[in-house]
C-alpha atoms as a PDB file:
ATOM      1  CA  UNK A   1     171.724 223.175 133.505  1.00  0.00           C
ATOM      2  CA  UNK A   2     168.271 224.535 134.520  1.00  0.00           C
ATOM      3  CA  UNK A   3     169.665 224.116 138.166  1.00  0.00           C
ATOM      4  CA  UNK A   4     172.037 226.911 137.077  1.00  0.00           C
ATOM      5  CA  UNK A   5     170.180 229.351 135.715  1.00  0.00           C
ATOM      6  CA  UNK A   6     167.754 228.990 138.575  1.00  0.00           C
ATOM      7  CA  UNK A   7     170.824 229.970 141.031  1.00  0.00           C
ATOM      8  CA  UNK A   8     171.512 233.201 138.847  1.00  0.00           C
ATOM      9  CA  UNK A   9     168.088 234.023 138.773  1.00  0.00           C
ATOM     10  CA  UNK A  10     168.185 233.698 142.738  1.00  0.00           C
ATOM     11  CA  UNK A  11     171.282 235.904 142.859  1.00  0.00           C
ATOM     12  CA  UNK A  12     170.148 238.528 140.781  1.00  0.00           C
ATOM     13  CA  UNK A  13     166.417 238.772 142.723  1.00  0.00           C
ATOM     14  CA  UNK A  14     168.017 238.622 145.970  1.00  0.00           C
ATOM     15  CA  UNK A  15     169.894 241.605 146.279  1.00  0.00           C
ATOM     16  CA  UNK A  16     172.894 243.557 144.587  1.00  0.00           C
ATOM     17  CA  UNK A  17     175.637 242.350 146.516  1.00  0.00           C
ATOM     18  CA  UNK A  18     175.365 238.365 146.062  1.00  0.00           C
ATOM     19  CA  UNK A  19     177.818 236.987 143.830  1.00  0.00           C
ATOM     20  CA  UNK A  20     177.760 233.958 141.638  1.00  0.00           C
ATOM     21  CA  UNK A  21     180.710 232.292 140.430  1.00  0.00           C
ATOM     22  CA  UNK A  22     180.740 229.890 137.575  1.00  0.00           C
ATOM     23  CA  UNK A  23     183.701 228.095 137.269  1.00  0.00           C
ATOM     24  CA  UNK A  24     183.936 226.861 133.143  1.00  0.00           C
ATOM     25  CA  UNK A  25     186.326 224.416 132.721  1.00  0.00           C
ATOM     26  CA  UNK A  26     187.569 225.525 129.482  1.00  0.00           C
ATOM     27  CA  UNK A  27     187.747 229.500 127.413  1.00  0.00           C
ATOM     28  CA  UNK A  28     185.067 228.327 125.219  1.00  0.00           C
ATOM     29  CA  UNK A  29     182.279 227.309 127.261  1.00  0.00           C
ATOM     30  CA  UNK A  30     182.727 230.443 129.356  1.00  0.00           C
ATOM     31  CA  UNK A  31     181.894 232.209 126.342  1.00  0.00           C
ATOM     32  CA  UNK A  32     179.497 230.037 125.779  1.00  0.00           C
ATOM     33  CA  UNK A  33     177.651 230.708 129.129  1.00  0.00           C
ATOM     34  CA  UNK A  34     178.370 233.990 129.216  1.00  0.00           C
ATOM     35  CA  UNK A  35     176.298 234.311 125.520  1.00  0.00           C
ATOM     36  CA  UNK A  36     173.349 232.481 127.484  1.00  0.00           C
ATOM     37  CA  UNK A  37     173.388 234.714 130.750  1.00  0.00           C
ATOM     38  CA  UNK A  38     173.285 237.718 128.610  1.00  0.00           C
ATOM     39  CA  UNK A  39     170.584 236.546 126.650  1.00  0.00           C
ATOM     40  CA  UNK A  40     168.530 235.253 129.744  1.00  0.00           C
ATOM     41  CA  UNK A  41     169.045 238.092 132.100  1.00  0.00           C
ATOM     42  CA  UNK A  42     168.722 241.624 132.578  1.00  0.00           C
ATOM     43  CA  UNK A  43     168.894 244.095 135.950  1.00  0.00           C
ATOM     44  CA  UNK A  44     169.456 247.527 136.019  1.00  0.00           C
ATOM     45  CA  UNK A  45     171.584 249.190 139.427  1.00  0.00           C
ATOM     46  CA  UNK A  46     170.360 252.579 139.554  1.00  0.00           C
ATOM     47  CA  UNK A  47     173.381 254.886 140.875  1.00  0.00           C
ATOM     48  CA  UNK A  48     176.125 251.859 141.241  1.00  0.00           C
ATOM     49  CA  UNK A  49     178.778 252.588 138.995  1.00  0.00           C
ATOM     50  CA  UNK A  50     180.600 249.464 137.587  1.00  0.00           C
ATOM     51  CA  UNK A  51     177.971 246.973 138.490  1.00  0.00           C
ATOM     52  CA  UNK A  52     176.846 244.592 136.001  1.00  0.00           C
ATOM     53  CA  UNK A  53     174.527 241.206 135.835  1.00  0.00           C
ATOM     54  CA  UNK A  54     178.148 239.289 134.298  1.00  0.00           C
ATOM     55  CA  UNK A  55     181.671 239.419 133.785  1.00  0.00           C
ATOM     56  CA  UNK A  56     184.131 237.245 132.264  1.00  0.00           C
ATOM     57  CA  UNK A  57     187.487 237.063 133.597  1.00  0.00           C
ATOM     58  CA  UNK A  58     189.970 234.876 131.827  1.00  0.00           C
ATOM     59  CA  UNK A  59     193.979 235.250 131.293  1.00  0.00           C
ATOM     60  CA  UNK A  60     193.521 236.711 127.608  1.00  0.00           C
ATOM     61  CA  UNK A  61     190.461 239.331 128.156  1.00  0.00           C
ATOM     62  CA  UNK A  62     188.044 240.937 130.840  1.00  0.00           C
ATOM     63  CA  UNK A  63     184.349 241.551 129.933  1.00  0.00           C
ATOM     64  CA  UNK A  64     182.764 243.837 132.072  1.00  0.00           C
ATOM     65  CA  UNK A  65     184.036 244.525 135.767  1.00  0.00           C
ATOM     66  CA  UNK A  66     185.344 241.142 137.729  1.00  0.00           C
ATOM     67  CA  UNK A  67     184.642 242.897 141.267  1.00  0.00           C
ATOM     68  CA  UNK A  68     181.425 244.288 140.186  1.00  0.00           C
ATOM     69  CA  UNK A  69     179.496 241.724 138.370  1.00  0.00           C
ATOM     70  CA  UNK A  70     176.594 239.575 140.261  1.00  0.00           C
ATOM     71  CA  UNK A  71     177.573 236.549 137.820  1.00  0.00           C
ATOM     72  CA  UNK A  72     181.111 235.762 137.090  1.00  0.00           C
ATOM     73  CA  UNK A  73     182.456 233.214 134.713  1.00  0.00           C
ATOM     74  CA  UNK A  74     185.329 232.383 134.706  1.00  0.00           C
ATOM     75  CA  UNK A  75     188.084 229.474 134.843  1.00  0.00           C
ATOM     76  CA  UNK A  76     190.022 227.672 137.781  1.00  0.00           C
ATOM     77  CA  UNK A  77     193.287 229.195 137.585  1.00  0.00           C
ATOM     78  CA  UNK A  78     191.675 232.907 137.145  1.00  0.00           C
ATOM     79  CA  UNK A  79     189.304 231.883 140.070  1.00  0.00           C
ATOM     80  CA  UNK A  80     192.352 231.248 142.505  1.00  0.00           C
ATOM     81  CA  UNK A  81     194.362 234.083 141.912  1.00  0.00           C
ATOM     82  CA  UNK A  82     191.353 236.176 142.227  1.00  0.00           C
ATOM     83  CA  UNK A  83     190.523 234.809 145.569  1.00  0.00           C
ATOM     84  CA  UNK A  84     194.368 234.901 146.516  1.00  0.00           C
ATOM     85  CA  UNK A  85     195.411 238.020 145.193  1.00  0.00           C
ATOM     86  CA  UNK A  86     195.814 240.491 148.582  1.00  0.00           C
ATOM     87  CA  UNK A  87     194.116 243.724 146.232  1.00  0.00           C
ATOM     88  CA  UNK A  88     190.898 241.670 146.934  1.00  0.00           C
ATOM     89  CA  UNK A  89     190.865 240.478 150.050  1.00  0.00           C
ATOM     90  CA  UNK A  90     188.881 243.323 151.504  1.00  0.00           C
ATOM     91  CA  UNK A  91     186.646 243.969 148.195  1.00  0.00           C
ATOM     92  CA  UNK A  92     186.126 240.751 145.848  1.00  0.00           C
ATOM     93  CA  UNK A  93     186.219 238.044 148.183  1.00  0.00           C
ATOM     94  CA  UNK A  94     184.146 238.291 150.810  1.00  0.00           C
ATOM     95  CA  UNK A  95     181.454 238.561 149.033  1.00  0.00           C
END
């Protein structure tokens, strides 16, 4: 776990472009992780509309901006058709 929060840290000190995924195996726990990355992190992007620290992206509900977020949490099926889909093949996925 601490090996986790010590990559989001890195992410979020690095820059404003890295991206973190974390890949929750079930609905719950990416709620649950979600709960702990907003309580354990804060950033602000000065002039960078739709950026945020975290998103959640799961079938039933979007928190915060998928394509913008430094950490996103998510599941494995959202996770593939999110690096599949062709609308983000030039802006989601490379990064």
């Amino acid at each position: 776990h601490e090996v986790q929060l010590y990559a989001i840290k890195q992410i979020l000190e690095d820059d404003n472009d890295g991206i973190l995924v974390y890949v929750a195996p079930t609905k719950a726990l990416v709620n649950q992780i979600a709960a702990e990355v907003q309580a354990r992190f804060s950033k602000t992007f000065n002039n960078m509309p739709g950026k945020s620290v975290w998103a959640i992206h799961t079938r039933d509900y979007r928190i915060n901006n998928p394509t913008g977020c430094q950490v996103l949490i998510t599941v494995p099926h959202i996770l593939q058709i999110m690096l599949l889909a062709p609308s983000n093949a030039e802006s989601w996925s490379p990064r």
